[in-house]
C-alpha atoms as a PDB file:
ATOM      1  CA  UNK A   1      42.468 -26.054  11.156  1.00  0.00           C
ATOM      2  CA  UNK A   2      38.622 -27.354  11.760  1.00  0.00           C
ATOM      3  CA  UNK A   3      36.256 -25.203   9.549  1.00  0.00           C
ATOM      4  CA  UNK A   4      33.163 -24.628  12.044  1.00  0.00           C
ATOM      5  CA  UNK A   5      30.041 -25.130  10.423  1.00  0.00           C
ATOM      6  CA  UNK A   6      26.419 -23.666  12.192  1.00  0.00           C
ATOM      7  CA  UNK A   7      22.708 -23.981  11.322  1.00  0.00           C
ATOM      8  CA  UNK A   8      21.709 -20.579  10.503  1.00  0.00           C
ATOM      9  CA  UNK A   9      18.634 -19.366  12.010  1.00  0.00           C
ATOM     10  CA  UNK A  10      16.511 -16.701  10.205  1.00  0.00           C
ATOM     11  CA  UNK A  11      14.218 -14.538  12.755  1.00  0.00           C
ATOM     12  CA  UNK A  12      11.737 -11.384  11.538  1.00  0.00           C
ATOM     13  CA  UNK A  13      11.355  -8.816  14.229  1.00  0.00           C
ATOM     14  CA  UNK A  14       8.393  -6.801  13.348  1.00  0.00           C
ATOM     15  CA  UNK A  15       6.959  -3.966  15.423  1.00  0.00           C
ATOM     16  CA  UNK A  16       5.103  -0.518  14.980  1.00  0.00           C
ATOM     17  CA  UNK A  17       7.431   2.672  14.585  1.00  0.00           C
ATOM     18  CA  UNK A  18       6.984   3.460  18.431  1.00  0.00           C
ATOM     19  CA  UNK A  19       9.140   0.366  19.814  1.00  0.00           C
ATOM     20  CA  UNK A  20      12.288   1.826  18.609  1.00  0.00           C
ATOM     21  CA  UNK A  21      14.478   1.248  21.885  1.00  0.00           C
ATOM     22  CA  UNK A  22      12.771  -2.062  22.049  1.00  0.00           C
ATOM     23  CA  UNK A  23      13.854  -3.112  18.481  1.00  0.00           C
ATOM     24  CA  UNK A  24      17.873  -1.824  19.455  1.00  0.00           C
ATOM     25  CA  UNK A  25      17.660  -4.269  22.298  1.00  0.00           C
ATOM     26  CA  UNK A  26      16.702  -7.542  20.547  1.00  0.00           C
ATOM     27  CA  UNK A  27      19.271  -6.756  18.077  1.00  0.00           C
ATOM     28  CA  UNK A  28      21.801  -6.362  20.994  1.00  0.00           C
ATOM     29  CA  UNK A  29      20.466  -9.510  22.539  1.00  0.00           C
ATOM     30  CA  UNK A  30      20.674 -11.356  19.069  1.00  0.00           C
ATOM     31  CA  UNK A  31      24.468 -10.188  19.225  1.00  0.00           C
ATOM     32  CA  UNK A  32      25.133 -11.368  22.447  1.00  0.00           C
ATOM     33  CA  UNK A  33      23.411 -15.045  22.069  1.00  0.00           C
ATOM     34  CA  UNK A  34      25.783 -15.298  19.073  1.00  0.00           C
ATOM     35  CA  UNK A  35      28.439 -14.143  20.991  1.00  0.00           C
ATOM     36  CA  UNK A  36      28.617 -16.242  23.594  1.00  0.00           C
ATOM     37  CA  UNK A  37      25.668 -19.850  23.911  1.00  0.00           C
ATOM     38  CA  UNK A  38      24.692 -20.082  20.088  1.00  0.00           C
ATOM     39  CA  UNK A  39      27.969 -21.165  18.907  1.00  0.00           C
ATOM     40  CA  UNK A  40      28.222 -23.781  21.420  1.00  0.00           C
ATOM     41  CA  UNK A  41      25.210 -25.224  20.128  1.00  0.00           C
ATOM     42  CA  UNK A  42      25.718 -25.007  16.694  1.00  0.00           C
ATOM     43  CA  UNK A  43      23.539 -21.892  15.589  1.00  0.00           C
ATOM     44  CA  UNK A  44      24.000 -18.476  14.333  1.00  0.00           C
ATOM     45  CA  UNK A  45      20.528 -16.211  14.665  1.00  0.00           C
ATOM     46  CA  UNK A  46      19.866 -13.647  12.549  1.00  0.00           C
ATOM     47  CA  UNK A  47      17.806 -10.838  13.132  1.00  0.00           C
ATOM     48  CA  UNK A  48      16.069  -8.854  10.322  1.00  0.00           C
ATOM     49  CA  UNK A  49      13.429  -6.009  10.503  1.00  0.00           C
ATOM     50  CA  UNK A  50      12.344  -3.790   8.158  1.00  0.00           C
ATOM     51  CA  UNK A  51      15.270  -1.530   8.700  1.00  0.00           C
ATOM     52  CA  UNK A  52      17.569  -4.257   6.803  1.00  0.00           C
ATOM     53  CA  UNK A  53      15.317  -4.323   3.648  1.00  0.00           C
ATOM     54  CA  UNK A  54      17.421  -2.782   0.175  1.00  0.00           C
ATOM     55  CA  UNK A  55      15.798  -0.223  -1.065  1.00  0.00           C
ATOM     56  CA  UNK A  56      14.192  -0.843  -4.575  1.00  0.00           C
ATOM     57  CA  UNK A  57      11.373  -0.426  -7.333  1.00  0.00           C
ATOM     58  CA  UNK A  58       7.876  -1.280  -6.273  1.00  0.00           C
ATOM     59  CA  UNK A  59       5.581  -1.501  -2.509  1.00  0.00           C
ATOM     60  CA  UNK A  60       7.762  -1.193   0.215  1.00  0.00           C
ATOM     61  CA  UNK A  61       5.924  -3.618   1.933  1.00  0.00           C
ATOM     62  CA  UNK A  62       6.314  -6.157  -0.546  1.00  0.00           C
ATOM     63  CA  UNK A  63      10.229  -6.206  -0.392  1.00  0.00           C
ATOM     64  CA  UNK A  64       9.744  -6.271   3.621  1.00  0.00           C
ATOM     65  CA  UNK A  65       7.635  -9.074   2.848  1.00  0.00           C
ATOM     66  CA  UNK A  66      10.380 -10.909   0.604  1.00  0.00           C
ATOM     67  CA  UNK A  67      12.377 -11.008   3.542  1.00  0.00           C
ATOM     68  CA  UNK A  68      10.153 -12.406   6.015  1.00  0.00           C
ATOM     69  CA  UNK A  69       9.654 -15.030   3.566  1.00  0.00           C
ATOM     70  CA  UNK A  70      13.338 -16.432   3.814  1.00  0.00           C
ATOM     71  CA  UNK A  71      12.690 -16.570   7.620  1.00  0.00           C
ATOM     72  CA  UNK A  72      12.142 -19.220  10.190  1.00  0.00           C
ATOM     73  CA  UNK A  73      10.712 -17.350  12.853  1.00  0.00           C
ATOM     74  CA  UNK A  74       8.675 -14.553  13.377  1.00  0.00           C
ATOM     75  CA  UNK A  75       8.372 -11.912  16.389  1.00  0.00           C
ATOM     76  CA  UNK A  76       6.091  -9.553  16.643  1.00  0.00           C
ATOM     77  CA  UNK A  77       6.086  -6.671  19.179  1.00  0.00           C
ATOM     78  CA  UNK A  78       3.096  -4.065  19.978  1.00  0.00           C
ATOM     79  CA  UNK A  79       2.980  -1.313  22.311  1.00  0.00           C
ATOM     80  CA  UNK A  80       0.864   1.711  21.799  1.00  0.00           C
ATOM     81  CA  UNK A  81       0.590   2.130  18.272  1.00  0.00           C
ATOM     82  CA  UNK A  82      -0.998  -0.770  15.738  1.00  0.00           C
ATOM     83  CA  UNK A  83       1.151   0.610  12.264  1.00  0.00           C
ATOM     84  CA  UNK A  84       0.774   2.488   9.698  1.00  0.00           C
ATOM     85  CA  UNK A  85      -1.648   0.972   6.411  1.00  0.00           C
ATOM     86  CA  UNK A  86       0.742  -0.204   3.564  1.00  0.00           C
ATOM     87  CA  UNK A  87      -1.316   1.033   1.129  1.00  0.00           C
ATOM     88  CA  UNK A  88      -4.227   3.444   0.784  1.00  0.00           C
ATOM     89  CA  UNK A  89      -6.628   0.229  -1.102  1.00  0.00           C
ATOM     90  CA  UNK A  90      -4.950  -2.594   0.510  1.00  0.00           C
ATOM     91  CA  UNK A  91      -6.606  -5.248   2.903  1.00  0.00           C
ATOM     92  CA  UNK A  92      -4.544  -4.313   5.840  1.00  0.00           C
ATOM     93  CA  UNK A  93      -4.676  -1.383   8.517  1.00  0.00           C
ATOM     94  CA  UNK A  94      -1.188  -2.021   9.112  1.00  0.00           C
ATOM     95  CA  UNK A  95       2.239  -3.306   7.992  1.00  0.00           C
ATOM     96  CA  UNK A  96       2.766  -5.184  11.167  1.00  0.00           C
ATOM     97  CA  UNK A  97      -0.707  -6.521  10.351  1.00  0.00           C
ATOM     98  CA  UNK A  98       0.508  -7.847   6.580  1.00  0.00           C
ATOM     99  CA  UNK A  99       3.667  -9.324   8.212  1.00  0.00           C
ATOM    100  CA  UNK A 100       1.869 -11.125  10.579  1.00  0.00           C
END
């Protein structure tokens, strides 16, 4: 039996907290392209967000960060809403702004 090999791809999805519906779709759509055209290519996508980040010790936003950092791609979303500030003495207004 062949063993398949495929080039992973490694995509960030980052969005405020008011693009919830919006987030649940690009995963779905992530499931279907490896479902059904990325294979016959050669590629596997993978979709990470915040929501797939372990809890741990230390900033959240650092450990989202970590994880961005193993990625190829980024997406960014925006709607209504800009974020919510990482930290209270941090540089940025927003953790969508940090991960961008």
């Amino acid at each position: 039996m062949k063993k398949e090999t495929f080039k992973l791809v490694r995509v960030f999805l980052a969005s405020p907290g008011d693009l919830q519906e919006e987030r649940r779709l690009a995963f779905q759509a992530v499931n279907e392209l490896n479902q059904t055209v990325a294979p016959y290519f050669g590629y596997r996508v993978e979709l990470k967000g915040w929501e797939d980040t372990l809890p741990g010790s230390g900033r959240p936003q650092s450990m989202i960060n970590e994880e961005l950092d193993r990625c190829e791609l980024f997406i960014g979303i925006m709607w209504k809403k800009w974020g919510t500030p990482p930290s209270k003495n941090g540089p940025y207004s927003s953790g969508f702004e940090e991960e961008y």
